[in-house]
C-alpha atoms as a PDB file:
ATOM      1  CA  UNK A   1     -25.879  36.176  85.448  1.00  0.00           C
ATOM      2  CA  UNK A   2     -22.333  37.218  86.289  1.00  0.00           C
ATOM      3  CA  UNK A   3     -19.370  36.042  84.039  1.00  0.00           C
ATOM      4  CA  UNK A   4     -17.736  33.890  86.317  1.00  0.00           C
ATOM      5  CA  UNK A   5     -21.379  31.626  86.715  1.00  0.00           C
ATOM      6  CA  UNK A   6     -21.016  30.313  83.489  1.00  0.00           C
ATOM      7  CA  UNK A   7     -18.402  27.563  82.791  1.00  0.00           C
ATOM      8  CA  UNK A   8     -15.802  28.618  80.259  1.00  0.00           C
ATOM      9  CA  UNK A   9     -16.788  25.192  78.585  1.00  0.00           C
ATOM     10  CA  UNK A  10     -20.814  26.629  78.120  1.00  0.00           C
ATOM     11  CA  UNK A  11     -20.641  29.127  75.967  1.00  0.00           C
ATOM     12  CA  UNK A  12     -19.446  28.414  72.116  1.00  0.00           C
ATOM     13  CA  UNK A  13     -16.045  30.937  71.736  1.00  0.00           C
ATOM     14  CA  UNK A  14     -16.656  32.827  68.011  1.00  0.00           C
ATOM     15  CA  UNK A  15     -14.561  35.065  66.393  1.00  0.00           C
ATOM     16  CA  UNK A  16     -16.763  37.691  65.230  1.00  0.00           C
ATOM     17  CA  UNK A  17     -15.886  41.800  65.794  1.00  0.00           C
ATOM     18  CA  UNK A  18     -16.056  43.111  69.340  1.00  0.00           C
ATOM     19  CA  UNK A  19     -14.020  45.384  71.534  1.00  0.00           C
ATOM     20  CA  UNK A  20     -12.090  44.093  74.806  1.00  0.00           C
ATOM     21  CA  UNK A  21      -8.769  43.781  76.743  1.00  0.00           C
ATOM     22  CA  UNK A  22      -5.584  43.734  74.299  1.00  0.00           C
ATOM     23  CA  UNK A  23      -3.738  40.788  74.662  1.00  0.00           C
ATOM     24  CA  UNK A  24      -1.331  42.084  77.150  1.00  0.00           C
ATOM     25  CA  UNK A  25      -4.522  43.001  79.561  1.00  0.00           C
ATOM     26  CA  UNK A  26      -5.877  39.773  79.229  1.00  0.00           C
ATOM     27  CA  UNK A  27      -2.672  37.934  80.195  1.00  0.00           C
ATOM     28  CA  UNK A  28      -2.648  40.424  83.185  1.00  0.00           C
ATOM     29  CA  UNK A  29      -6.009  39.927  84.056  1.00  0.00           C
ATOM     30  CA  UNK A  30      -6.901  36.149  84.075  1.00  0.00           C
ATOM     31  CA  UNK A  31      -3.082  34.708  83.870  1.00  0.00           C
ATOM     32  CA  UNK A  32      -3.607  33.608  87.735  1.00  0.00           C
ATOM     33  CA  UNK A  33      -7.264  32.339  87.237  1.00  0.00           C
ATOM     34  CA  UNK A  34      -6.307  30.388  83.932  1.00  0.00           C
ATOM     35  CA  UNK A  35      -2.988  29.193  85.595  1.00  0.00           C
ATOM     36  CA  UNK A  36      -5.232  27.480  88.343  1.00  0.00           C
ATOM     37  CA  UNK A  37      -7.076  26.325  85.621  1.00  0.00           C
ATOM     38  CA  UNK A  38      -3.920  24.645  83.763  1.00  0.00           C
ATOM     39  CA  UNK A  39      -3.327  23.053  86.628  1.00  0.00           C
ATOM     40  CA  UNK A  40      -5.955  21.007  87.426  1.00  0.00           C
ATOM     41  CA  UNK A  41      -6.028  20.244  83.531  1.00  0.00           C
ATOM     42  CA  UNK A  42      -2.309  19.670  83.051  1.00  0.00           C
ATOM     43  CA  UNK A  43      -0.623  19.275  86.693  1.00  0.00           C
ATOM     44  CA  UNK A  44       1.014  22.110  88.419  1.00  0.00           C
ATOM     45  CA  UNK A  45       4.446  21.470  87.257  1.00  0.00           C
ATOM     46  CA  UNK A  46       3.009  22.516  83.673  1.00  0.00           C
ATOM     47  CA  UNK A  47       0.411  24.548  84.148  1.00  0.00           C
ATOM     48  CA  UNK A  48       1.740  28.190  83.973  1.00  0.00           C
ATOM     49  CA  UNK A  49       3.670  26.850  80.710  1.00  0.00           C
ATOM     50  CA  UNK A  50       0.392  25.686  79.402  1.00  0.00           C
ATOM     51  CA  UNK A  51      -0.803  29.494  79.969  1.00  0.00           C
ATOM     52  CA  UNK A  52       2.262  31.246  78.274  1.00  0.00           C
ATOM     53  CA  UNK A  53       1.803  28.906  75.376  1.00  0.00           C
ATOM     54  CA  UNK A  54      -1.825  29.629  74.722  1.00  0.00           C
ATOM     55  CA  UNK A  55      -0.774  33.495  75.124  1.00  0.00           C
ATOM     56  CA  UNK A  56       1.612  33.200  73.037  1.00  0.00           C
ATOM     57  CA  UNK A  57      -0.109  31.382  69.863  1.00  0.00           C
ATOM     58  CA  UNK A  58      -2.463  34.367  70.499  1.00  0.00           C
ATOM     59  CA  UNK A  59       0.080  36.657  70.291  1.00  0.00           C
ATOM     60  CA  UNK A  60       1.491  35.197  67.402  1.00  0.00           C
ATOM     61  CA  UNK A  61      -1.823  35.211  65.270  1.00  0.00           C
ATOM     62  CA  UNK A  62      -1.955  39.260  65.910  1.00  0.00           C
ATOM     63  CA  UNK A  63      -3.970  42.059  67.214  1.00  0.00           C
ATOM     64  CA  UNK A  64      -6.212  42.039  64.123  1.00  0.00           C
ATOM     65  CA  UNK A  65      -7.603  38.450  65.084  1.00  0.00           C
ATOM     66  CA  UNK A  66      -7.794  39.235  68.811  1.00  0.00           C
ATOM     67  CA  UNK A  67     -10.182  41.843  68.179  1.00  0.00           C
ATOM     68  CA  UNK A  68     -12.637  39.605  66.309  1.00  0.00           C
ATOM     69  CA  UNK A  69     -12.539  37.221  69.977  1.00  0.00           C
ATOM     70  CA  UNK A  70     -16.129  38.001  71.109  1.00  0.00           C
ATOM     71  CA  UNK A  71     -15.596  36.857  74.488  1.00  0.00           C
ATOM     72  CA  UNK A  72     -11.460  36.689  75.263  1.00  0.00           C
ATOM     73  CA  UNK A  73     -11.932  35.085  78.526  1.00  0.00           C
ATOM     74  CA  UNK A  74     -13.804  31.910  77.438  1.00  0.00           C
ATOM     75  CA  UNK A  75     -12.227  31.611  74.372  1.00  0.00           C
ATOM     76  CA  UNK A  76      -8.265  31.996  76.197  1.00  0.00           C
ATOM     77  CA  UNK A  77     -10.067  29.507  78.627  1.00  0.00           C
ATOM     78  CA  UNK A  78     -10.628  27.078  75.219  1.00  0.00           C
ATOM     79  CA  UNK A  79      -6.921  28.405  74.410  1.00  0.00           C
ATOM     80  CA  UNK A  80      -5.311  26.635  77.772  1.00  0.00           C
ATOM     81  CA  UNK A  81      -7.500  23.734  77.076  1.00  0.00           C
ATOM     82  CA  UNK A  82      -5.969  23.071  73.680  1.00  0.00           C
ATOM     83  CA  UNK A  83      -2.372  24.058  75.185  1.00  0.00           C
ATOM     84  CA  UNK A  84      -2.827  21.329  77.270  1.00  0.00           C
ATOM     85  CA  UNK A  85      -4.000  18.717  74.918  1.00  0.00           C
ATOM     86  CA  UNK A  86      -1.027  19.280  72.467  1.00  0.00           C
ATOM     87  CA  UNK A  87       1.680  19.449  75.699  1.00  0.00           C
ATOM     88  CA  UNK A  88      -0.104  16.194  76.551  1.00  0.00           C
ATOM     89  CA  UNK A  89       0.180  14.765  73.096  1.00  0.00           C
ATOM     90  CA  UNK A  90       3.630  15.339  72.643  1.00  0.00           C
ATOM     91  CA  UNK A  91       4.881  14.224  76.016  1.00  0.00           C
ATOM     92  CA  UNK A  92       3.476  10.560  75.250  1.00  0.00           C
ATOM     93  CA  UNK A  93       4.690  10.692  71.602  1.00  0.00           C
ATOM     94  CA  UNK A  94       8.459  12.103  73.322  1.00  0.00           C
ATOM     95  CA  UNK A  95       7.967   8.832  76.039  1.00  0.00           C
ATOM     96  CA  UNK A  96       7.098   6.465  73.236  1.00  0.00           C
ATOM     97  CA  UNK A  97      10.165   7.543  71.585  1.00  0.00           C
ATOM     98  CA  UNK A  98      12.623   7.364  73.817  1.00  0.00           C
ATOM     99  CA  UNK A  99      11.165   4.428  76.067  1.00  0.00           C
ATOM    100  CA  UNK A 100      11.863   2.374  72.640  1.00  0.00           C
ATOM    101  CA  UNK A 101      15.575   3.676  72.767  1.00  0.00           C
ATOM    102  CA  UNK A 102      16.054   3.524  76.775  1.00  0.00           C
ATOM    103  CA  UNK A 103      15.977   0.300  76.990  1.00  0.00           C
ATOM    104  CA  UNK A 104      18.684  -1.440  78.398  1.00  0.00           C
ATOM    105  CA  UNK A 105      20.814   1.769  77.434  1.00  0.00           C
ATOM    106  CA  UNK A 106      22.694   4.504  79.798  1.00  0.00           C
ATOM    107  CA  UNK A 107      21.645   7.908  78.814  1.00  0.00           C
ATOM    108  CA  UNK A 108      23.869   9.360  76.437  1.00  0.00           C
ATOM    109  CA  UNK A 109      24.731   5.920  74.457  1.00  0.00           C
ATOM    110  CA  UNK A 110      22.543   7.118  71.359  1.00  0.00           C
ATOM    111  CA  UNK A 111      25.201   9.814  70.913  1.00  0.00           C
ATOM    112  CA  UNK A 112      28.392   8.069  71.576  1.00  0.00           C
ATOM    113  CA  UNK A 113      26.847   5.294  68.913  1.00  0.00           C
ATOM    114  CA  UNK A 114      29.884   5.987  66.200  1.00  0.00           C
ATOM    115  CA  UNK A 115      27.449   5.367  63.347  1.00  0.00           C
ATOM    116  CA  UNK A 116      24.906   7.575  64.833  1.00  0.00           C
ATOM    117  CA  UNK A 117      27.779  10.132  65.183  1.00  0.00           C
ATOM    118  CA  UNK A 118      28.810   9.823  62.159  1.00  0.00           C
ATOM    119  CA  UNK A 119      25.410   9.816  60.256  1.00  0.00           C
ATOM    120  CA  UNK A 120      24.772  13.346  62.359  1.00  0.00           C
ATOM    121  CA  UNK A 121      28.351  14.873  61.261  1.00  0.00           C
ATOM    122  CA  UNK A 122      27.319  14.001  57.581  1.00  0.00           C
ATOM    123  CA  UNK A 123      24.596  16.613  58.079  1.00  0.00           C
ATOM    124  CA  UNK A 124      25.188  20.189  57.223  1.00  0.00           C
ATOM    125  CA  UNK A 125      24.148  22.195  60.490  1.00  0.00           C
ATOM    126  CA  UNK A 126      20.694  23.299  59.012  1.00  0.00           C
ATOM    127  CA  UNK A 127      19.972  19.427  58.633  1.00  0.00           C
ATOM    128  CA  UNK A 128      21.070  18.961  61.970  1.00  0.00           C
ATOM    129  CA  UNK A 129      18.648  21.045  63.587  1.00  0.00           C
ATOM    130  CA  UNK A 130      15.505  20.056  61.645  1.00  0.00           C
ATOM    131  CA  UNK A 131      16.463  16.248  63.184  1.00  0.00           C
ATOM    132  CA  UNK A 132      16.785  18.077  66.333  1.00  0.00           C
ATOM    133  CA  UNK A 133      13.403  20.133  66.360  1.00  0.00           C
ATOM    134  CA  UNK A 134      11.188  17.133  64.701  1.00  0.00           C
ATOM    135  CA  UNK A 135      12.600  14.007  67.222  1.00  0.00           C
ATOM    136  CA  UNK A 136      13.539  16.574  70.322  1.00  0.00           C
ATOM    137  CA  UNK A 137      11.387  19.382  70.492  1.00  0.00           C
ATOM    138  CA  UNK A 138       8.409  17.223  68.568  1.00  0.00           C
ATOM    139  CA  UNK A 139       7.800  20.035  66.177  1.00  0.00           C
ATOM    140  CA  UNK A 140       5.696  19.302  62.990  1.00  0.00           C
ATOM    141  CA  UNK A 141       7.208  19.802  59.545  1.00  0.00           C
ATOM    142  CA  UNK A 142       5.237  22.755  59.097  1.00  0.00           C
ATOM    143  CA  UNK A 143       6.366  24.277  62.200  1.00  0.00           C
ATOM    144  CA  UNK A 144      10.424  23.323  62.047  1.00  0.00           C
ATOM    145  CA  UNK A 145      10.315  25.192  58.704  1.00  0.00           C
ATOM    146  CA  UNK A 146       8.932  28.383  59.805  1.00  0.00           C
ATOM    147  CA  UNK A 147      11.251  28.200  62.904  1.00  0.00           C
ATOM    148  CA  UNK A 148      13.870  27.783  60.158  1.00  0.00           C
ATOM    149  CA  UNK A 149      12.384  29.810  57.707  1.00  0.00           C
END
């Protein structure tokens, strides 16, 4: 049976030690297939983001746990799948959020509120940008403090 018979979805992706394409391969290999992928999964509009973020979490975990990925195709195939659930999950938390604040306000009012002004200027700048990562970018706590280490 050839590798692309068998849904990416079929076969469990393990970690266990085995030899294949280094990251950078991969992503040069399947980045097209797995972007066509995204898209029916996400929408086109996101889909190649959907990609680079799965890459990049892999990148990010290091070569030493890419080389225990028994079968890298299927398992950046499970990678774009969970991409897409967590871009999905924190677009509808980010609409939530600001559809309760929209209402019957122009954009740009939560800013020019003076107390909301002046609540922000009593932050030092460091403050200021963990408010701005957790409500903006929707980053977890975990993840605004290693972005701020």
């Amino acid at each position: 049976m050839d590798e692309s018979d068998v849904s990416p979805e079929s076969v469990p992706c393990g970690i266990v030690e085995g030899m294949g394409p280094t990251v950078e391969e991969a992503y040069e290999k399947w980045a097209a297939e797995l972007t066509r992928y995204a898209a029916a999964i996400a929408g086109p509009s996101y889909a190649a983001d959907v990609v680079a973020d799965a890459f990049v979490t892999m990148l990010a975990r290091g070569d030493e746990a890419w080389g225990r990925v028994l079968e890298p195709r299927r398992y950046m195939y499970r990678a774009v799948t969970n991409a897409a659930r967590m871009r999905e999950r924190s677009h509808r938390r980010r609409v939530g959020r600001e559809s309760r604040w929209t209402v019957d306000r122009p954009i740009g009012e939560l800013i020019e509120n003076p107390e909301v002004v002046a609540a922000l200027a009593d932050l030092s700048v460091r403050q200021r940008a963990v408010v701005f990562l957790t409500y903006w970018e929707d980053l977890a706590p975990a993840a605004v403090a290693v972005s701020l280490d």
